[in-house]
C-alpha atoms as a PDB file:
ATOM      1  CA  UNK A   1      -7.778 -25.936  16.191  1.00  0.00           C
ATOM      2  CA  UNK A   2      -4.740 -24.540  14.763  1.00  0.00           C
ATOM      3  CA  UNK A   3      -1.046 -24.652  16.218  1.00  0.00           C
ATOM      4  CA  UNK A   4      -1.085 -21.535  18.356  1.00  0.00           C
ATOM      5  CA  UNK A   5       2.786 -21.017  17.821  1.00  0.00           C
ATOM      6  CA  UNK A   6       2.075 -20.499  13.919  1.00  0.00           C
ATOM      7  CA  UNK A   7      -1.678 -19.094  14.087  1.00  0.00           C
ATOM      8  CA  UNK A   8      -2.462 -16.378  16.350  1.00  0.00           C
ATOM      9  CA  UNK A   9      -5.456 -13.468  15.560  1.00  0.00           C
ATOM     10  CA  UNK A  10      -5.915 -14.140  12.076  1.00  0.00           C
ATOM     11  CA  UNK A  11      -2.005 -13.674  10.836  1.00  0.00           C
ATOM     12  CA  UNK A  12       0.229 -17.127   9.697  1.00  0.00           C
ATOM     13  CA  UNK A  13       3.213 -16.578  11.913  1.00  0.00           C
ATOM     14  CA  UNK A  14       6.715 -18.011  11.021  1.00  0.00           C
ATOM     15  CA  UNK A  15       9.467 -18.663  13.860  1.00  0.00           C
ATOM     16  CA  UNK A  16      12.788 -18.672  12.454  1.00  0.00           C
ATOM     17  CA  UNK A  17      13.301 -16.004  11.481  1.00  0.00           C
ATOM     18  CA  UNK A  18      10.192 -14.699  13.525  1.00  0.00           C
ATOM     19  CA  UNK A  19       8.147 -13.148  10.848  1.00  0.00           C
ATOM     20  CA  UNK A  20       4.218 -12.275  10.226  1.00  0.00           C
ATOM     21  CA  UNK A  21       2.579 -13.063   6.959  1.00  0.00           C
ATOM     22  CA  UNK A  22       2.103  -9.980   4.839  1.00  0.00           C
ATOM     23  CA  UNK A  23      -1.293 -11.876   3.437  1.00  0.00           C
ATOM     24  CA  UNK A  24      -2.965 -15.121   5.595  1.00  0.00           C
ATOM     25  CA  UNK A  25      -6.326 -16.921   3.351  1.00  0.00           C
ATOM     26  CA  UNK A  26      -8.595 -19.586   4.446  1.00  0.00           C
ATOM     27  CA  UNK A  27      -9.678 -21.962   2.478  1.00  0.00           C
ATOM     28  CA  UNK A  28     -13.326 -24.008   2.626  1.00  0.00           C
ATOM     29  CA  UNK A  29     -11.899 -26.515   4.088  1.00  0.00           C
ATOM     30  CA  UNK A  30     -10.077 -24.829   7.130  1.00  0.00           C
ATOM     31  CA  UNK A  31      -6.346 -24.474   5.515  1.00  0.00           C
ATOM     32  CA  UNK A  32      -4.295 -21.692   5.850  1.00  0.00           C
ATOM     33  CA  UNK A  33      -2.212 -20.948   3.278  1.00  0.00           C
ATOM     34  CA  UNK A  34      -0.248 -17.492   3.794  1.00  0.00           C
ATOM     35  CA  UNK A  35       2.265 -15.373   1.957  1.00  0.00           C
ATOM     36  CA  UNK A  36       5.823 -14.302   3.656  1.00  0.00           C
ATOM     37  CA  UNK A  37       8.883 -12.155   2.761  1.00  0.00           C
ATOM     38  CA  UNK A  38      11.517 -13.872   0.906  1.00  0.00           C
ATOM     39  CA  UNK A  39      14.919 -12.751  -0.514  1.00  0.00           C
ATOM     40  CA  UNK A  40      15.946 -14.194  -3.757  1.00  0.00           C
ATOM     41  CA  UNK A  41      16.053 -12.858  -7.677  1.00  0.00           C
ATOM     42  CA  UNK A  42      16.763  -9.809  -8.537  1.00  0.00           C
ATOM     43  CA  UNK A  43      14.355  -7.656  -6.389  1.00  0.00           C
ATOM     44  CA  UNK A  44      14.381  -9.629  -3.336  1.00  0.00           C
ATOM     45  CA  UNK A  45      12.549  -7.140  -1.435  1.00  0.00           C
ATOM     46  CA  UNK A  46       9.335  -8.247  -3.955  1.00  0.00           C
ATOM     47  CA  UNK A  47       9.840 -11.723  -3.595  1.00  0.00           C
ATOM     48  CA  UNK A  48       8.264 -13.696  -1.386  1.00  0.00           C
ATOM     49  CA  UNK A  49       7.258 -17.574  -0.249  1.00  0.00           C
ATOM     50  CA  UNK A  50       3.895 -19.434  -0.077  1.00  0.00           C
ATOM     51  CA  UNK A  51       3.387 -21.629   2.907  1.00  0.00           C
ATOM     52  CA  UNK A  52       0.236 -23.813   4.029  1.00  0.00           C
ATOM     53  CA  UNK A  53      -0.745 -24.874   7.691  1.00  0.00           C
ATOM     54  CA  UNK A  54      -3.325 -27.623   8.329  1.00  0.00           C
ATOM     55  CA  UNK A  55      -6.366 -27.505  10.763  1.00  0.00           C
ATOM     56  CA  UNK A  56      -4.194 -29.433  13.415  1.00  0.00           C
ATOM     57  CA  UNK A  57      -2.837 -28.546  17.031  1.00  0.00           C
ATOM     58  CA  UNK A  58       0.684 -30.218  16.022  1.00  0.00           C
ATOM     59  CA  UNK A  59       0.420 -28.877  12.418  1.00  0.00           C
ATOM     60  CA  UNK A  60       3.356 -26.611  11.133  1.00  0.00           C
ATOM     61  CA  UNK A  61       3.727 -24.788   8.459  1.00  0.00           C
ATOM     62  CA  UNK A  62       4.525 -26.465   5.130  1.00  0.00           C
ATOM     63  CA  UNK A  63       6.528 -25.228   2.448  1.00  0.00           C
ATOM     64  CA  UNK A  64       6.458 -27.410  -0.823  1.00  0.00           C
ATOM     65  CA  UNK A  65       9.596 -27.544  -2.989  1.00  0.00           C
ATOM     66  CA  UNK A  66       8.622 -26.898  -6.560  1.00  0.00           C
ATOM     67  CA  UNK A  67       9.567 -30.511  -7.098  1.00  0.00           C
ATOM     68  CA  UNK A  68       6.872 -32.275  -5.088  1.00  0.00           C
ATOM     69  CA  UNK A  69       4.089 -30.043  -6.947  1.00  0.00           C
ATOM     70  CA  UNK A  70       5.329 -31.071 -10.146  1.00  0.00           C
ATOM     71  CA  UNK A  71       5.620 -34.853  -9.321  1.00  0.00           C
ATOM     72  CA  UNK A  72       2.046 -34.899  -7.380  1.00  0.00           C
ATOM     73  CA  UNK A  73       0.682 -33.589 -11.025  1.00  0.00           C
ATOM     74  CA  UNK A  74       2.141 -36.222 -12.830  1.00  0.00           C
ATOM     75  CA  UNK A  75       0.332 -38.556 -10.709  1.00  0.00           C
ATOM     76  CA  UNK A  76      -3.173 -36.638 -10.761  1.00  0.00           C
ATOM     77  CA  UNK A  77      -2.694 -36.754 -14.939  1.00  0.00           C
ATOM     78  CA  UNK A  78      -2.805 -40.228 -15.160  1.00  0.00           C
ATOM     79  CA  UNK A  79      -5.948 -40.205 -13.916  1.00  0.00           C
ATOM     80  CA  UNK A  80      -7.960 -36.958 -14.439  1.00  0.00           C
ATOM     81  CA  UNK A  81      -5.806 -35.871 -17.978  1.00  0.00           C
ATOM     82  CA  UNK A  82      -8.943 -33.935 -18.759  1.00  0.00           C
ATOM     83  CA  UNK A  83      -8.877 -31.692 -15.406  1.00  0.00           C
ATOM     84  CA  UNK A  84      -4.914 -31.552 -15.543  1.00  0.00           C
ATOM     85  CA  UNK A  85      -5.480 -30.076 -19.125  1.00  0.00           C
ATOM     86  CA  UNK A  86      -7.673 -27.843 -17.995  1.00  0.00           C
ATOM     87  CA  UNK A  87      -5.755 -26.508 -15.026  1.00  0.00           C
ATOM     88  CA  UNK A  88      -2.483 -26.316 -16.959  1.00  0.00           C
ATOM     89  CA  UNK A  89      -4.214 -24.514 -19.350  1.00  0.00           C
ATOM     90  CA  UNK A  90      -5.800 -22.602 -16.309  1.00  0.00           C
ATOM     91  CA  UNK A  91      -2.275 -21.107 -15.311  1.00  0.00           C
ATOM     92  CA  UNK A  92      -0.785 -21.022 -18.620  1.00  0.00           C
ATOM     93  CA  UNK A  93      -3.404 -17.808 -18.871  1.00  0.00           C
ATOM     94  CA  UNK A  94      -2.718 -16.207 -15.704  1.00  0.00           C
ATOM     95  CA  UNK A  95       0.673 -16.103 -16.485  1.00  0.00           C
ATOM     96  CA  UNK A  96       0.535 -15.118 -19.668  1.00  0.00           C
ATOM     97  CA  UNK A  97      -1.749 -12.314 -18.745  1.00  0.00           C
ATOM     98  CA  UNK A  98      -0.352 -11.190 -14.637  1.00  0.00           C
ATOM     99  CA  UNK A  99       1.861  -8.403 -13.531  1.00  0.00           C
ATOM    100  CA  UNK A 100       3.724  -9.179 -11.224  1.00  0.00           C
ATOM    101  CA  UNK A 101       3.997  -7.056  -7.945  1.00  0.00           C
ATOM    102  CA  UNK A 102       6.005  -3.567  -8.883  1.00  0.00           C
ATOM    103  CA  UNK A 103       6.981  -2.205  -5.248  1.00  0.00           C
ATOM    104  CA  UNK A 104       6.573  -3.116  -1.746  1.00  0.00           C
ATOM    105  CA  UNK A 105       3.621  -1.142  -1.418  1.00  0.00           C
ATOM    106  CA  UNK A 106       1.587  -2.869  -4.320  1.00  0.00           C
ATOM    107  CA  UNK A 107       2.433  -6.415  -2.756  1.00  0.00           C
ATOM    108  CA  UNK A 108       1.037  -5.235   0.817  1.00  0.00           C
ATOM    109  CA  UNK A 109      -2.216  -3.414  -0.878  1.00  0.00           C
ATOM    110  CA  UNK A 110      -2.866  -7.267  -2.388  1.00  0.00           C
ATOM    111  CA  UNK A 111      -6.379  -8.302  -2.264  1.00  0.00           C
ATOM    112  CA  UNK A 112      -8.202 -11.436  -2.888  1.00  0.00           C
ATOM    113  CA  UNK A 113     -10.700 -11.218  -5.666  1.00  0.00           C
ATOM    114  CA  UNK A 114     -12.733 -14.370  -5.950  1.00  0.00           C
END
């Protein structure tokens, strides 16, 4: 059961400011992970923030500084180098390769394709 105040019919809310999330996902094993406005760079209208939610009545929604992501793969490579390699690699690709977003509209037409 998720925290009603930040999960109601389907959509990842946020509070302060009150917002919806322009894209909520579910993952296999029950997180929510959801994508919200943000306002920073040089089009801040196509910017936007990633935020997770756990499966958890108290849960709230979790925003990871790029900091902790970088530290917590650190760790991971010192003992799966070969899968650290290989996601690295992974999203050294994608970026290579993505556009990003190139209006308003084209962000909120986003689909998943898995």
């Amino acid at each position: 059961m998720y925290n009603e105040n930040y999960y109601k019919n389907g959509k990842m809310l946020q509070l302060r400011p009150y917002a919806e999330a322009i894209h909520t996902f579910k993952t296999g094993d029950g997180t929510i992970i959801a994508i919200f406005q943000g306002n920073r760079g040089d089009n801040p209208e196509l910017d936007f923030r990633v935020k997770y939610l756990n499966n958890d009545p108290e849960a709230r929604p979790v925003q990871l500084p790029h900091v902790d992501w970088v530290v917590d793969l650190l760790i991971k490579a010192q003992k799966y180098p070969n899968e650290v390699k290989e996601l690295l690699d992974y999203f050294i690709t994608f970026y290579d390769t993505c556009k990003p977003f190139s209006s308003v509209a084209d962000r909120a037409s986003y689909t998943q394709n898995l």
